[in-house]
Protein backbone atom coordinates (compact mmCIF):
# COMPACT_ATOMS: atom_id res chain seq x y z
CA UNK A 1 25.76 21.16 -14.88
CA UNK A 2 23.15 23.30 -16.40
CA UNK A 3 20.59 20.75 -17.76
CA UNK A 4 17.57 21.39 -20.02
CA UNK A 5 14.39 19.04 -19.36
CA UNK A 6 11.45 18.83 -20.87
CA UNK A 7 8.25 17.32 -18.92
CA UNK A 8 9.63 19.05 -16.07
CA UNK A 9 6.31 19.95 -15.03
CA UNK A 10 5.02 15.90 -15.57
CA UNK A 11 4.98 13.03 -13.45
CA UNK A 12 8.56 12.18 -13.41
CA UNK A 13 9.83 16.08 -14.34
CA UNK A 14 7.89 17.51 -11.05
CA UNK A 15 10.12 15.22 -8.10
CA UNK A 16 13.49 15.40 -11.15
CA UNK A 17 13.79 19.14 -11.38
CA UNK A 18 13.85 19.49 -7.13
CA UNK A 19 16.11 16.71 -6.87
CA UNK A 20 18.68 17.86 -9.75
CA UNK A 21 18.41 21.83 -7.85
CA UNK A 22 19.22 20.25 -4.93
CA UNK A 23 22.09 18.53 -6.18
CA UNK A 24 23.21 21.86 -7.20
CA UNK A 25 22.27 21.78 -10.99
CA UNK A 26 21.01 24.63 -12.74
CA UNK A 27 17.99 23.68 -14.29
CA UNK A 28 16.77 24.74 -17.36
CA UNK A 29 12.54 24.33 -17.89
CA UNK A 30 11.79 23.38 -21.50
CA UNK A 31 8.35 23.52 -21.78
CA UNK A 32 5.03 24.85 -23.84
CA UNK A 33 3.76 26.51 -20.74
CA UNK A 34 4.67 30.54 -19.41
CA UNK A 35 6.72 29.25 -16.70
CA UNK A 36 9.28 27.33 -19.03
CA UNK A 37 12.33 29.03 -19.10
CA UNK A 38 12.26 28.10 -23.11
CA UNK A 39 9.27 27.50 -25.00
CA UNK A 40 9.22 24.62 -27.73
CA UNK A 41 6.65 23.42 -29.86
CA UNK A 42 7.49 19.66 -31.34
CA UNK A 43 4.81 19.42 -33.14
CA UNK A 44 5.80 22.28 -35.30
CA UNK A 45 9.25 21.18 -34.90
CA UNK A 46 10.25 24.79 -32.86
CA UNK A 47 12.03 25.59 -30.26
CA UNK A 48 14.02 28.65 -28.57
CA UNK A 49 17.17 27.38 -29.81
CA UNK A 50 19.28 30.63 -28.36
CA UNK A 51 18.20 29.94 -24.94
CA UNK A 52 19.56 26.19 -24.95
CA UNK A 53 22.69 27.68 -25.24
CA UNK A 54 25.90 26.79 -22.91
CA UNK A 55 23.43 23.55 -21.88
CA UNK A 56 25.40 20.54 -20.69
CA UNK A 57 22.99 17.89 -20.37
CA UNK A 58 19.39 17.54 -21.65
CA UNK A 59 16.89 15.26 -19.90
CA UNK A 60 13.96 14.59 -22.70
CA UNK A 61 11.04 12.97 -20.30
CA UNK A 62 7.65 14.83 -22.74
CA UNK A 63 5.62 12.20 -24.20
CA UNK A 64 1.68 11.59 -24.14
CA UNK A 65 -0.30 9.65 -21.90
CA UNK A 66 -0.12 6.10 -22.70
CA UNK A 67 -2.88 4.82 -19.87
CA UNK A 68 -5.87 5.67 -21.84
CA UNK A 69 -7.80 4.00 -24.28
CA UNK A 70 -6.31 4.14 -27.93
CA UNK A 71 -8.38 5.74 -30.35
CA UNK A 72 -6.90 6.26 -34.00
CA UNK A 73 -5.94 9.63 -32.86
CA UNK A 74 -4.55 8.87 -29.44
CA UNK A 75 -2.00 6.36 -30.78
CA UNK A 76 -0.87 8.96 -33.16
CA UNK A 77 -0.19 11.33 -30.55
CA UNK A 78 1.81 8.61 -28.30
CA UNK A 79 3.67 8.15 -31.06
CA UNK A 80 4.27 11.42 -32.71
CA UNK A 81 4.55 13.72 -28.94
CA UNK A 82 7.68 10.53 -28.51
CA UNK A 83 9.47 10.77 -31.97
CA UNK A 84 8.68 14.97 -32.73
CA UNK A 85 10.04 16.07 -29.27
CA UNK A 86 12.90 13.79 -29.54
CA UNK A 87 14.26 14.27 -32.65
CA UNK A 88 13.86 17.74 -31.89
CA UNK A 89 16.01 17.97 -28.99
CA UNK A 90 18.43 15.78 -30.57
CA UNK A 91 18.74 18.15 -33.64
CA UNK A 92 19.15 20.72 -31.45
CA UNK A 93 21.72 19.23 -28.82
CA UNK A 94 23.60 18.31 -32.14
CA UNK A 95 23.73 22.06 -33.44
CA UNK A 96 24.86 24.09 -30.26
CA UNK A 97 28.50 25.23 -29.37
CA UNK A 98 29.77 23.81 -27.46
CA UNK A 99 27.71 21.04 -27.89
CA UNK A 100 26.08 18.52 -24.35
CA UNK A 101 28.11 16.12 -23.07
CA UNK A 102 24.98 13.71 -23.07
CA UNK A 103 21.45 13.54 -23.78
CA UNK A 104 19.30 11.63 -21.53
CA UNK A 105 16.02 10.46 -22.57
CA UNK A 106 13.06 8.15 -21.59
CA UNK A 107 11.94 5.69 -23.43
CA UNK A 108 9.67 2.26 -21.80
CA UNK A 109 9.59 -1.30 -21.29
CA UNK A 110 6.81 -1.66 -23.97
CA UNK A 111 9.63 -1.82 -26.93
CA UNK A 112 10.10 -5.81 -25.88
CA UNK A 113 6.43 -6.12 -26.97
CA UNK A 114 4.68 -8.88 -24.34
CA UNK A 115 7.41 -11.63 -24.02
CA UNK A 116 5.73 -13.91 -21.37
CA UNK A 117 8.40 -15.83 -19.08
CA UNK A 118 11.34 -14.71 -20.51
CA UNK A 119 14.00 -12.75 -19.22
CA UNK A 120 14.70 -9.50 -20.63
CA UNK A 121 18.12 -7.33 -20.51
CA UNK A 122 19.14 -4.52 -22.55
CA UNK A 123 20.48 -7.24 -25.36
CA UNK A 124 16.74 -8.65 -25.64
CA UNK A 125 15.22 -7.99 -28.84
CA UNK A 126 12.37 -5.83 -29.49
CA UNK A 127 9.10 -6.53 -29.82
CA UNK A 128 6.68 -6.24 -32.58
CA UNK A 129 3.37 -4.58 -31.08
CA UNK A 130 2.20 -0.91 -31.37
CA UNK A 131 4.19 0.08 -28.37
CA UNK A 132 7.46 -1.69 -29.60
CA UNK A 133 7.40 0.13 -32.73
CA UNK A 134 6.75 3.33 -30.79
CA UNK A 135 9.72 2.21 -28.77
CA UNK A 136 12.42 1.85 -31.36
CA UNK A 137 10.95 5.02 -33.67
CA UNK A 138 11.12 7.00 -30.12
CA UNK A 139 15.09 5.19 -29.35
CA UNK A 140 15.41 5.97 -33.51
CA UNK A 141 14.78 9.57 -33.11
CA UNK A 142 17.26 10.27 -30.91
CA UNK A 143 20.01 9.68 -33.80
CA UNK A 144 21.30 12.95 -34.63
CA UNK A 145 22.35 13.50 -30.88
CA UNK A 146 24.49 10.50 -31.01
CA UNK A 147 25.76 10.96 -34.31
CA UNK A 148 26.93 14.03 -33.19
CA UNK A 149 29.10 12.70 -30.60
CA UNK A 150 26.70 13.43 -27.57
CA UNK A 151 26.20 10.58 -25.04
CA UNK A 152 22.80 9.33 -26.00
CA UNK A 153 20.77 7.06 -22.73
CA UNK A 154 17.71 5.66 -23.13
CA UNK A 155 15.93 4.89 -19.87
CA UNK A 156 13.31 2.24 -20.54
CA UNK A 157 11.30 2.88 -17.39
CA UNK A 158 8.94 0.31 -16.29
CA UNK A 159 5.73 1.42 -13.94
CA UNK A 160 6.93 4.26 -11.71
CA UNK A 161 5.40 3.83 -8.40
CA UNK A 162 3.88 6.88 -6.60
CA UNK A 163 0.57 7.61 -5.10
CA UNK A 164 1.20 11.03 -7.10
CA UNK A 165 0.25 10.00 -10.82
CA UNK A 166 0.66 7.03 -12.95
CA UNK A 167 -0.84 3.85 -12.54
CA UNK A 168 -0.57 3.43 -8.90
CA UNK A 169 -2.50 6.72 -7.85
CA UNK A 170 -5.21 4.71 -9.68
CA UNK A 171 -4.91 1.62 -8.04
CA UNK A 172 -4.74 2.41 -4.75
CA UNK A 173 -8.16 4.01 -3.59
CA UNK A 174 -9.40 0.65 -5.70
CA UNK A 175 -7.29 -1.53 -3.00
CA UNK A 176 -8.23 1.07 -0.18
CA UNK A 177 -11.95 0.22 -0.32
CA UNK A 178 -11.65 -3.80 -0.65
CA UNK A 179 -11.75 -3.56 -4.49
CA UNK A 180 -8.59 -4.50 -5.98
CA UNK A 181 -7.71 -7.89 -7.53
CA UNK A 182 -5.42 -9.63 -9.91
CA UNK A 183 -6.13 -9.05 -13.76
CA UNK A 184 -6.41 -11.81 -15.96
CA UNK A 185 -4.82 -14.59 -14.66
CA UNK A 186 -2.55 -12.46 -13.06
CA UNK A 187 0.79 -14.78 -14.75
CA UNK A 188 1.72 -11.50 -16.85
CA UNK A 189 5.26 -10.12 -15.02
CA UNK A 190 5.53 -6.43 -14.24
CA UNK A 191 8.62 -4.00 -14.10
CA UNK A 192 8.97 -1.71 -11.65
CA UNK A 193 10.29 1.07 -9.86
CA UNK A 194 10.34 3.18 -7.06
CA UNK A 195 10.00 7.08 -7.77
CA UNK A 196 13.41 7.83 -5.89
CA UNK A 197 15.14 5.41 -7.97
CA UNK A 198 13.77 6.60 -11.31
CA UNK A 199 15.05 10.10 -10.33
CA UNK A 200 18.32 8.79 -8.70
CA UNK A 201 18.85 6.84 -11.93
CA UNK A 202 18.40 9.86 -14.18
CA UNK A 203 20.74 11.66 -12.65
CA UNK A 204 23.28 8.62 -12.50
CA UNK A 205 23.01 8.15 -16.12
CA UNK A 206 23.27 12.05 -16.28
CA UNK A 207 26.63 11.25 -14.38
CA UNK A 208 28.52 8.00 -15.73
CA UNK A 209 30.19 8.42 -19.05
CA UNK A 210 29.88 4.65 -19.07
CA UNK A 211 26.31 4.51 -19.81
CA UNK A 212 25.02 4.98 -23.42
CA UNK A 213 22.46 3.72 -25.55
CA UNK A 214 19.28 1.72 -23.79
CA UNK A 215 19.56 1.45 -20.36
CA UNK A 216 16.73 -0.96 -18.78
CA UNK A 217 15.04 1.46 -15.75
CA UNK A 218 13.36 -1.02 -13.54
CA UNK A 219 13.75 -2.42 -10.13
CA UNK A 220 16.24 -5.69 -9.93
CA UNK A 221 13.13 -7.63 -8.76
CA UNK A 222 10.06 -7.75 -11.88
CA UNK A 223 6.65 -9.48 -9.89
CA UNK A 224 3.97 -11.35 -11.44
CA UNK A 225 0.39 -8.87 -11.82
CA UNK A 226 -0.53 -11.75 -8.91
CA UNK A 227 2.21 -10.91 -6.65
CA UNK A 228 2.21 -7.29 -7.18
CA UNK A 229 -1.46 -7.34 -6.06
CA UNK A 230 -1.28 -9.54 -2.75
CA UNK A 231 1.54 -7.28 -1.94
CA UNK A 232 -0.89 -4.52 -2.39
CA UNK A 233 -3.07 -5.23 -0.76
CA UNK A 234 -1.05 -6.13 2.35
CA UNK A 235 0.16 -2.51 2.08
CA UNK A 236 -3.68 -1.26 2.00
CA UNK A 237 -4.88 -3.82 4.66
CA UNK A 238 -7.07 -5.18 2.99
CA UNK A 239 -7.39 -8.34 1.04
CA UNK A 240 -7.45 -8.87 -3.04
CA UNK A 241 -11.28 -10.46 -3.76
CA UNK A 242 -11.87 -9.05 -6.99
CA UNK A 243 -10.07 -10.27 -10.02
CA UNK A 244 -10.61 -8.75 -13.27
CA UNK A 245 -11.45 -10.71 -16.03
CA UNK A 246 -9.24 -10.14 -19.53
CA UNK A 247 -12.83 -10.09 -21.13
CA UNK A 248 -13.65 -6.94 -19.28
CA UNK A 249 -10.35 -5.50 -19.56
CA UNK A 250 -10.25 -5.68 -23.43
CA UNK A 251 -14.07 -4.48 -23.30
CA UNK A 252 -12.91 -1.61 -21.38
CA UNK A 253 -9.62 -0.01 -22.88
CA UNK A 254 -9.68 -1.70 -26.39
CA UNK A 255 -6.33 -2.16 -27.42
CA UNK A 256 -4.42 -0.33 -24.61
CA UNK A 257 -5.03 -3.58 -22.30
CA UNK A 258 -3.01 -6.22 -24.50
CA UNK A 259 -0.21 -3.41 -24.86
CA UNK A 260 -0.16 -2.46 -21.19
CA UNK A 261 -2.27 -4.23 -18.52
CA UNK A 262 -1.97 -7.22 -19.88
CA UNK A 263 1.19 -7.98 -21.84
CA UNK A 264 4.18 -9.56 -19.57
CA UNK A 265 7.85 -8.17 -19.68
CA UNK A 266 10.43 -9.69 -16.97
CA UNK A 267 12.39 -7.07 -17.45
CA UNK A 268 16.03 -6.80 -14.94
CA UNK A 269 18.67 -3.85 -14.69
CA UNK A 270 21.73 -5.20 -16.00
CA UNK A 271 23.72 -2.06 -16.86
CA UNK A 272 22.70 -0.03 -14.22
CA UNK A 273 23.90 -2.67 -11.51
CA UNK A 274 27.11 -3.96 -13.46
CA UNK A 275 27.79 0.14 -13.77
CA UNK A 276 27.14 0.33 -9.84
CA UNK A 277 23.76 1.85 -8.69
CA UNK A 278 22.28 1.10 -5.92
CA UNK A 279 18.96 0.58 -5.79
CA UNK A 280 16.99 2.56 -2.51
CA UNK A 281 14.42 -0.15 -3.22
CA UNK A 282 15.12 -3.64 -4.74
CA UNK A 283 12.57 -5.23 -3.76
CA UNK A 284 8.21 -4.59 -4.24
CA UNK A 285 6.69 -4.33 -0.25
CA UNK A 286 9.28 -1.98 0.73
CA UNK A 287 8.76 0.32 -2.51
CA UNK A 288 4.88 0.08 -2.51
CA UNK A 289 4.96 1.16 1.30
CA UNK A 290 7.67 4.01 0.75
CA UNK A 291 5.36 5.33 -2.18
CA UNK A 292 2.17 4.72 -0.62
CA UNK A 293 3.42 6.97 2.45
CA UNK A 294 5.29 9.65 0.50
């Protein structure tokens, strides 16, 4: 296929684009940069329509940092960079001839909002916090694709695990030197996944006419904070002394840590197992010591 992605130069984009090559996809760089093969501009709502011509797929991944503290304007541009660039590529997927056979885009975990013990598939309702609204504006945005006819995924990707970026490239010099901990009381579940399964599962959602609409993209095994850092630290050799108070956490990143570090969502994979994937890594040691070594 010849596939246009955006964020190909970003966390996920960077191991993606390789992997989709590879796979013998032409791959089509939609960027802001002078190394995209077609420049866009959400923001301003433009884009090089004429060279998104004769694409097959598009794989929307751009989106601002969420892993910072949210000032007034920093929640506007998580929100706004999700919903601009999406409803941007979905207008244009929906006005080229022929038009994509599917548009594949990520959205996160956060839409269930922090629903403590309970168990979450893609028929859970959504949540009701700043990153839940985010989540269904960002899902929202992507109508014109699918009104169009076009295949429309939504990936809700839980914490992608790579010493590369994201929150684990954070975490582990922390561990490495004895520092690391639980935070809070540590009860709050996580979902995960391993950076070869997030890419393997874009492209199987690129590739299985089954899949539409949201698509949970998260190991089949969610941990407890607790468990996630005892297994850690195991992987670091060291031992987890240090827990982090929610006090500290909430004096630290505001806002951010109720929506993120400290909000719980048990989160499983139901339509990407009952469509078939297999997961390279179902399970948390075996994933943190793949990543941790890659």
């Amino acid at each position: 296929m010849r596939i246009g992605v955006t964020g190909a130069s970003g966390f996920l984009g960077q191991r993606l684009v390789p992997a989709l090559r590879t796979a013998g996809h032409d791959v089509v760089r939609i960027g802001r940069g002078a190394d995209s093969d077609v420049r866009w501009n959400p923001s301003a709502g433009e884009i090089d329509a004429a060279g998104c011509t004769r694409i097959d797929a598009f794989v929307h991944l751009a989106g601002a940092n969420v892993g910072q503290r949210w000032t007034p304007a920093h929640r506007r541009a998580i929100r706004d960079s999700r919903v601009h660039g999406t409803a941007l590529i979905a207008r244009t997927a929906a006005a080229l001839t022929p038009r994509p056979r599917v548009l594949v885009c990520a959205s996160a975990v956060g839409i269930y909002g922090d629903a403590g013990e309970v168990v979450l598939d893609e028929s859970s309702p959504s949540g009701t916090d700043f990153l839940a609204d985010v989540g269904q504006a960002w899902e929202a945005a992507a109508d014109p694709a699918r009104q169009a006819g076009i295949r429309t995924v939504h990936l809700r990707f839980g914490v992608v695990l790579s010493r590369r970026g994201g929150a684990l490239s954070r975490m582990l010099p922390v561990f490495r030197l004895g520092g690391g901990g639980r935070l809070a009381s540590g009860r709050q579940w996580m979902s995960w996944i391993a950076m070869d399964d997030a890419v393997g599962v874009v492209q199987f959602a690129l590739e299985h006419a089954t899949l539409a609409g949201a698509v949970n993209a998260v190991a089949p095994s969610p941990v407890t904070n607790a468990e996630f850092t005892e297994t850690l630290a195991r992987v670091a050799h060291r031992r987890a002394l240090f827990p982090v108070p929610a006090l500290a956490l909430n004096l630290m990143f505001g806002e951010m840590a109720q929506g993120t570090l400290l909000a719980s969502q048990r989160v499983v994979p139901r339509l990407l197992l009952a469509a078939g994937y297999a997961f390279r890594h179902a399970t948390l040691e075996p994933a943190l010591r793949a990543a941790v070594n890659e």
